[in-house]
N, C-alpha and C. Protein backbone atom coordinates (compact mmCIF):
# COMPACT_ATOMS: atom_id res chain seq x y z
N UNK A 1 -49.26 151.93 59.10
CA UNK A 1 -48.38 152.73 58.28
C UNK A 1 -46.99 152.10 58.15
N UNK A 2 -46.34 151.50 59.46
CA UNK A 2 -45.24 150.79 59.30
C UNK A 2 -45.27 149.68 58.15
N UNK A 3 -46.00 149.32 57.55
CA UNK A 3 -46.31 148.28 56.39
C UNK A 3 -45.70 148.82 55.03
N UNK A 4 -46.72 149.90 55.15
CA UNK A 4 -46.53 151.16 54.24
C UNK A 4 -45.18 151.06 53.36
N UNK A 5 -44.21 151.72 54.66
CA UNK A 5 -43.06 152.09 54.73
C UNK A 5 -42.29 151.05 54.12
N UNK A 6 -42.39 149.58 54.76
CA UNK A 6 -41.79 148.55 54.37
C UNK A 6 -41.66 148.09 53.12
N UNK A 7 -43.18 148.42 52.57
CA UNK A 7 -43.25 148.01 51.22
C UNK A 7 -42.13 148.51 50.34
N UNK A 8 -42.40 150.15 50.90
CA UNK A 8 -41.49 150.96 49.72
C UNK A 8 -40.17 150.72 49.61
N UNK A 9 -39.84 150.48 50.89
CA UNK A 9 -38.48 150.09 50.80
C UNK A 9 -38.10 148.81 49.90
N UNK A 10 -39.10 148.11 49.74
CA UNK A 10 -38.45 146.59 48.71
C UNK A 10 -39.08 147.21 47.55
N UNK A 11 -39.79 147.90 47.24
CA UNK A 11 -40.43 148.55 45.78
C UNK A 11 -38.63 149.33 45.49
N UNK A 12 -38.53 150.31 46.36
CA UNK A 12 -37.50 150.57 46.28
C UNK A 12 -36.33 149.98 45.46
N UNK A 13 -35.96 149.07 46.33
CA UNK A 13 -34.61 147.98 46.24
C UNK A 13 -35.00 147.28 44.75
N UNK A 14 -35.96 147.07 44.25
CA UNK A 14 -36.23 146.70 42.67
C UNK A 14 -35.57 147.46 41.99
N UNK A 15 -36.26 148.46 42.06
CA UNK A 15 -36.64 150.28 41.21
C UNK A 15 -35.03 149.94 41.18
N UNK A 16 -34.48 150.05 41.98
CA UNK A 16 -32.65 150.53 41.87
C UNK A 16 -31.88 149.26 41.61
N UNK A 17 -32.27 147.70 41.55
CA UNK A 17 -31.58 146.86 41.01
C UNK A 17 -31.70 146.68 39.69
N UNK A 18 -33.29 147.37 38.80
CA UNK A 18 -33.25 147.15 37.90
C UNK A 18 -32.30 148.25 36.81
N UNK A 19 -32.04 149.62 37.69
CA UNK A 19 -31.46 151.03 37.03
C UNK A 19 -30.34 150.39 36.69
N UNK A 20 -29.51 149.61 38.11
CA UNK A 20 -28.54 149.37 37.90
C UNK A 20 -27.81 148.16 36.73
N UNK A 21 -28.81 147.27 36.41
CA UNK A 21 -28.77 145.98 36.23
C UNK A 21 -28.14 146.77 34.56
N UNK A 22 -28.95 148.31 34.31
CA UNK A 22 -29.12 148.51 32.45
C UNK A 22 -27.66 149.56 32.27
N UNK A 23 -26.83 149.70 33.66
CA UNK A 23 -25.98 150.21 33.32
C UNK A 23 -24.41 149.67 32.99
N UNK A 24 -23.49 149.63 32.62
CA UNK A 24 -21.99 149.28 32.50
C UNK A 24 -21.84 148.64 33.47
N UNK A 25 -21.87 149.17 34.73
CA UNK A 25 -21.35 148.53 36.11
C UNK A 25 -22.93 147.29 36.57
N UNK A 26 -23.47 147.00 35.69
CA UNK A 26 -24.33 146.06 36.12
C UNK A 26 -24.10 144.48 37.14
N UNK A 27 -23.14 144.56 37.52
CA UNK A 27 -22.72 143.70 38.00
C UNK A 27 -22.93 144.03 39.63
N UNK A 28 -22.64 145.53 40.25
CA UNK A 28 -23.37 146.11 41.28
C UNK A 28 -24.77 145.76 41.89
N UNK A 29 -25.46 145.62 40.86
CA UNK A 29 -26.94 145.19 40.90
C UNK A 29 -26.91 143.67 41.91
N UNK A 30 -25.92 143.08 41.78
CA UNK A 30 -25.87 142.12 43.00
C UNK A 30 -26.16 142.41 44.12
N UNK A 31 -24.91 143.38 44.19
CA UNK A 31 -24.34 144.01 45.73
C UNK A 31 -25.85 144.78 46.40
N UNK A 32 -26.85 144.78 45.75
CA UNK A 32 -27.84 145.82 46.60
C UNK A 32 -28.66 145.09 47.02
N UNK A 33 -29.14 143.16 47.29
CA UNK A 33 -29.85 142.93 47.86
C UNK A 33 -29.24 142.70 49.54
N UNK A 34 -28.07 142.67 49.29
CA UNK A 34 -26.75 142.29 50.42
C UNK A 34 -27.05 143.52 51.08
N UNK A 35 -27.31 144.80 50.89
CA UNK A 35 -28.02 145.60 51.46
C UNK A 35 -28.37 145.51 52.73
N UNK A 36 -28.01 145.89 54.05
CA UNK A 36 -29.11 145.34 55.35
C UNK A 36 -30.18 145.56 55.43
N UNK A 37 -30.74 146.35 54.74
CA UNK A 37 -32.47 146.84 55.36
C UNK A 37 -33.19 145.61 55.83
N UNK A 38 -33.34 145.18 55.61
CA UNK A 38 -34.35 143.91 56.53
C UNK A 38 -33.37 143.62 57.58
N UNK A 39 -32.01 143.34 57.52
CA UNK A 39 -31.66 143.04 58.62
C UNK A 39 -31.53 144.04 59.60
N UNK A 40 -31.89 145.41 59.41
CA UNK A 40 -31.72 146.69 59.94
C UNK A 40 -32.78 146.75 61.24
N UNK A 41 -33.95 146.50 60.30
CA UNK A 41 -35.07 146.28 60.45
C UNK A 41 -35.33 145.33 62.00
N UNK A 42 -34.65 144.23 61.30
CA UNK A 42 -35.11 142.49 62.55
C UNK A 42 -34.17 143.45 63.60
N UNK A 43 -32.95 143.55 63.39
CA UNK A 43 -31.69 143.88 64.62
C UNK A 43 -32.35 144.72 65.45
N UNK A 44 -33.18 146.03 64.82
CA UNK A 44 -33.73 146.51 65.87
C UNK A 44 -35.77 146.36 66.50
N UNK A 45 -35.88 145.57 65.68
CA UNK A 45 -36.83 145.24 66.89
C UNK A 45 -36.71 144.36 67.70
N UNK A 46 -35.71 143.09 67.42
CA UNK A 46 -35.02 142.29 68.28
C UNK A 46 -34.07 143.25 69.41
N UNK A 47 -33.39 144.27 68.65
CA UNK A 47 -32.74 144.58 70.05
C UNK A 47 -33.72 145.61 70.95
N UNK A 48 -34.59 146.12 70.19
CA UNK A 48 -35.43 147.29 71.24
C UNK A 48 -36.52 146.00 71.98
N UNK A 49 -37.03 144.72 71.36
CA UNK A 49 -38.24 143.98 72.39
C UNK A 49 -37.46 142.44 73.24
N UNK A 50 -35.99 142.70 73.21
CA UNK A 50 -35.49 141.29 73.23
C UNK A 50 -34.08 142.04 74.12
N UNK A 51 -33.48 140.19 74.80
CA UNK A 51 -32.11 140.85 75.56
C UNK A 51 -30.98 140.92 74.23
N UNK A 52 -30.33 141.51 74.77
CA UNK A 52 -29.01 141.30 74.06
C UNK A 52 -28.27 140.51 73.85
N UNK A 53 -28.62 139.27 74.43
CA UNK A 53 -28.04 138.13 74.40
C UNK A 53 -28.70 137.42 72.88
N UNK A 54 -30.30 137.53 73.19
CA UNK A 54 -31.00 137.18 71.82
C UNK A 54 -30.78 138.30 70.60
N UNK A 55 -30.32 139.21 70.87
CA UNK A 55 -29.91 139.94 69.56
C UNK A 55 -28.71 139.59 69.24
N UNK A 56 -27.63 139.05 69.73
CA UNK A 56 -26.52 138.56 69.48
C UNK A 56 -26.56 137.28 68.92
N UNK A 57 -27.43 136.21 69.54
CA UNK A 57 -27.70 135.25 68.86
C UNK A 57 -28.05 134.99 67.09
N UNK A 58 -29.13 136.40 67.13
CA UNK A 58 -30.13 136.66 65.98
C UNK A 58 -28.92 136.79 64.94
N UNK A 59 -27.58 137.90 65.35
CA UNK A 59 -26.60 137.91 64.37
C UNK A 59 -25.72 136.99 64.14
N UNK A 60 -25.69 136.34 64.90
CA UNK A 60 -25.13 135.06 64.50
C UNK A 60 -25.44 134.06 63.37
N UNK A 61 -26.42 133.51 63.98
CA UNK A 61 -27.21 133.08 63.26
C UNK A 61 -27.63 133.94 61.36
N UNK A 62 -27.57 135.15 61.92
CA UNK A 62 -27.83 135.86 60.72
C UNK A 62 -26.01 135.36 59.74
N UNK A 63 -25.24 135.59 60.28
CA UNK A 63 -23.86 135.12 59.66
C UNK A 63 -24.06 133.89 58.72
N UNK A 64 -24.35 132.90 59.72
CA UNK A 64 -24.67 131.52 59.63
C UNK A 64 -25.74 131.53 58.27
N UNK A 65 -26.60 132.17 58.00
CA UNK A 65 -27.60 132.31 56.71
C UNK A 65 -26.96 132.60 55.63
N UNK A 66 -25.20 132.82 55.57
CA UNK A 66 -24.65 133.20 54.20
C UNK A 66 -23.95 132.26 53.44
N UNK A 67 -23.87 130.70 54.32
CA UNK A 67 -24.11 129.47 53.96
C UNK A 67 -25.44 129.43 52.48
N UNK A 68 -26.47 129.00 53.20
CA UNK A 68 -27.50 129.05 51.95
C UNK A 68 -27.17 129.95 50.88
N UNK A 69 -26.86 131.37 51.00
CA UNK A 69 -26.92 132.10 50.26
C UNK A 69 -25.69 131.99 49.29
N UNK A 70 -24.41 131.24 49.86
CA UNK A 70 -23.84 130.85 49.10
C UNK A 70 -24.01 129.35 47.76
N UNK A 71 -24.59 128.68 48.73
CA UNK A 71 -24.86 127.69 47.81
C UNK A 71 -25.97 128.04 46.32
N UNK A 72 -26.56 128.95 46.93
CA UNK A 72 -27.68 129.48 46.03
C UNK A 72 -26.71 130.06 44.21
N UNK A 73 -26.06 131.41 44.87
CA UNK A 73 -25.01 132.13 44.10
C UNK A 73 -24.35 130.45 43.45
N UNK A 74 -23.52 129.98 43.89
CA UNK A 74 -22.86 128.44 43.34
C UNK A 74 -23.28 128.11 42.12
N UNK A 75 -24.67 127.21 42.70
CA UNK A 75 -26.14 126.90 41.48
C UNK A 75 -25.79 127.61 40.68
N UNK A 76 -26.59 128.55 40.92
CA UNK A 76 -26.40 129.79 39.31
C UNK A 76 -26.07 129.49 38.33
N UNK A 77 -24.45 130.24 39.28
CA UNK A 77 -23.23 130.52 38.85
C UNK A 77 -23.16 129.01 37.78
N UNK A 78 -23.46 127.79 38.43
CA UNK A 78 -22.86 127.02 37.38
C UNK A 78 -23.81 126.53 36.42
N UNK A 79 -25.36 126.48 36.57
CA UNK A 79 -26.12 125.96 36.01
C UNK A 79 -26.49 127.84 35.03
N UNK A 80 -26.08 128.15 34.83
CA UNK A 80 -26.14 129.48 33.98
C UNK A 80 -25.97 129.28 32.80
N UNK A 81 -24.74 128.51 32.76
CA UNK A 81 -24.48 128.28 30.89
C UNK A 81 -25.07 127.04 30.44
N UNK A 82 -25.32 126.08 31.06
CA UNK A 82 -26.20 124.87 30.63
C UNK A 82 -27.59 124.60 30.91
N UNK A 83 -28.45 125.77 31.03
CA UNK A 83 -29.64 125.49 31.28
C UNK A 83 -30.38 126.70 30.84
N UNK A 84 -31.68 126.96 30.51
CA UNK A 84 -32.41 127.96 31.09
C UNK A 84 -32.57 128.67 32.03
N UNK A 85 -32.46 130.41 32.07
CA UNK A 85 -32.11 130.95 33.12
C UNK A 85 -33.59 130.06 34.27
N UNK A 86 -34.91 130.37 33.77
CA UNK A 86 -35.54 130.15 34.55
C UNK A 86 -35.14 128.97 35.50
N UNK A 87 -35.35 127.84 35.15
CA UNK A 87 -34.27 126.16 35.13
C UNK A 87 -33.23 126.44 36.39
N UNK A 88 -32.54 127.36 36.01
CA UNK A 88 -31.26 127.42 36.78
C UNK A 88 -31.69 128.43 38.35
N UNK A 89 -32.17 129.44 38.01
CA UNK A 89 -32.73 130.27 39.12
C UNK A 89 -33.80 129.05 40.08
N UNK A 90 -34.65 128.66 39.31
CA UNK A 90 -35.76 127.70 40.27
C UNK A 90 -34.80 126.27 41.04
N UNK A 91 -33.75 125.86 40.31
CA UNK A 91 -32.79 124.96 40.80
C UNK A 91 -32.23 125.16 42.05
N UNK A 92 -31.35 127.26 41.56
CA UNK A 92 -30.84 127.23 42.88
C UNK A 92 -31.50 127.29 43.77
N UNK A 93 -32.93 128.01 43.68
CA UNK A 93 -33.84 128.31 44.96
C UNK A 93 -33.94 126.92 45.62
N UNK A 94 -33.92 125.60 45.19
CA UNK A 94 -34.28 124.46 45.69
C UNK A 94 -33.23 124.00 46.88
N UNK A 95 -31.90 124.47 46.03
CA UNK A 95 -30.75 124.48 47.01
C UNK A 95 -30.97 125.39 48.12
N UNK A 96 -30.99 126.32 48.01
CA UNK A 96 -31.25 127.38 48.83
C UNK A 96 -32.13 126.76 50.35
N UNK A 97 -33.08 126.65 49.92
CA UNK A 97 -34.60 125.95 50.78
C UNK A 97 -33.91 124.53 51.26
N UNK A 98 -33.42 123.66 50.50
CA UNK A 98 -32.21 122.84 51.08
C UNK A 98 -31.37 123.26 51.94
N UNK A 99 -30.69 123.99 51.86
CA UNK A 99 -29.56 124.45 52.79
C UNK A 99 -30.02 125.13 53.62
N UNK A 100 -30.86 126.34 53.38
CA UNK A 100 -31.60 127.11 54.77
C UNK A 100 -32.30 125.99 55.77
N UNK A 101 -32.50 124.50 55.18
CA UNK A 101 -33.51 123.62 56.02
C UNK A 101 -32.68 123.28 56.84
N UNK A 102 -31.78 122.53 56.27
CA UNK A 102 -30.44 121.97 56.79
C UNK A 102 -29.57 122.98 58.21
N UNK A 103 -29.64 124.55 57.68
CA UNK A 103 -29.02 125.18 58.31
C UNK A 103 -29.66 125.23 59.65
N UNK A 104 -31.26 125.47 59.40
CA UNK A 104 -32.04 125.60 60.64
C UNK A 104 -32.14 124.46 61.69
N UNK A 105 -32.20 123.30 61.30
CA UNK A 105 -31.86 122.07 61.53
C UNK A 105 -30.81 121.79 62.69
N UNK A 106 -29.81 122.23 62.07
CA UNK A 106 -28.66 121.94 63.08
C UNK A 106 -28.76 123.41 63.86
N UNK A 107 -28.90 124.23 63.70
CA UNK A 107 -29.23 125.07 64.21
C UNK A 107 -30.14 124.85 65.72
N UNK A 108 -31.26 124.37 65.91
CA UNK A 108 -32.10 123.64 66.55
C UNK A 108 -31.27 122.72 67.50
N UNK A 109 -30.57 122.05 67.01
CA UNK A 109 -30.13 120.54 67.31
C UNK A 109 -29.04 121.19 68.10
N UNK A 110 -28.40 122.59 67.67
CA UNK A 110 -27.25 123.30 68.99
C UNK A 110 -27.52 123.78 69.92
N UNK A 111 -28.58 124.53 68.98
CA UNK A 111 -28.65 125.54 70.33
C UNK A 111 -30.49 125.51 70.94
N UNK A 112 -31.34 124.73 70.79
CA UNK A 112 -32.72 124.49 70.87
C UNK A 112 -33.43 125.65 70.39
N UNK A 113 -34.83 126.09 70.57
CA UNK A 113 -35.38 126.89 69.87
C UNK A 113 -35.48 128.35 70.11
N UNK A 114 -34.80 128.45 71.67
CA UNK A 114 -34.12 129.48 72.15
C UNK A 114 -32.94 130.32 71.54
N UNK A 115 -32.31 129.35 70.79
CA UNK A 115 -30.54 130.05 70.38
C UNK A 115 -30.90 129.72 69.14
């Protein structure tokens, strides 16, 4: 049933990016994947099956993931007016998967597979 639940919640998070996307303030429609629910989600089963030390880590690290997510937004942002949206979205994702690699990477290389 916990599956269930999960689903709805990202069926959800559509349902309401797309309401938002058709109204005036469509620009909001950003702000709702930034949303924590998944990270709501990890924080507490990391903090209810894990120490606190590894849930502290997890947010860290979770910080550290807004790297990629920036470079992603960047892309877009600049390949928006000179390309095809599709073009430009599949571009940034490449960055993205780039930079999340990169991020995990050194990530590894600091703190081993522990941190």
């Amino acid at each position: 049933m916990q599956w269930v639940y999960k689903a709805l919640i990202g069926a959800g998070a559509v349902v309401l990016i797309q309401l938002i996307a058709q109204t005036k303030n469509y620009f909001i429609a950003g702000l709702v994947p930034l949303f924590p629910t998944f990270a709501l989600i990890a924080h507490y089963f990391i903090g209810t099956q894990r120490s606190v030390s590894d849930l502290r880590r997890t947010i860290l690290f979770g910080m550290a993931s807004l790297i990629p997510y920036f470079f992603y937004l960047l892309t877009v942002y600049v390949l928006a007016g000179r390309c095809r949206l599709s073009v430009a979205l599949a571009g940034a994702t490449g960055v993205w998967l780039v930079a999340a690699s990169v991020l995990v990477f050194i990530w590894l290389r600091a703190f081993g597979a522990s941190g």
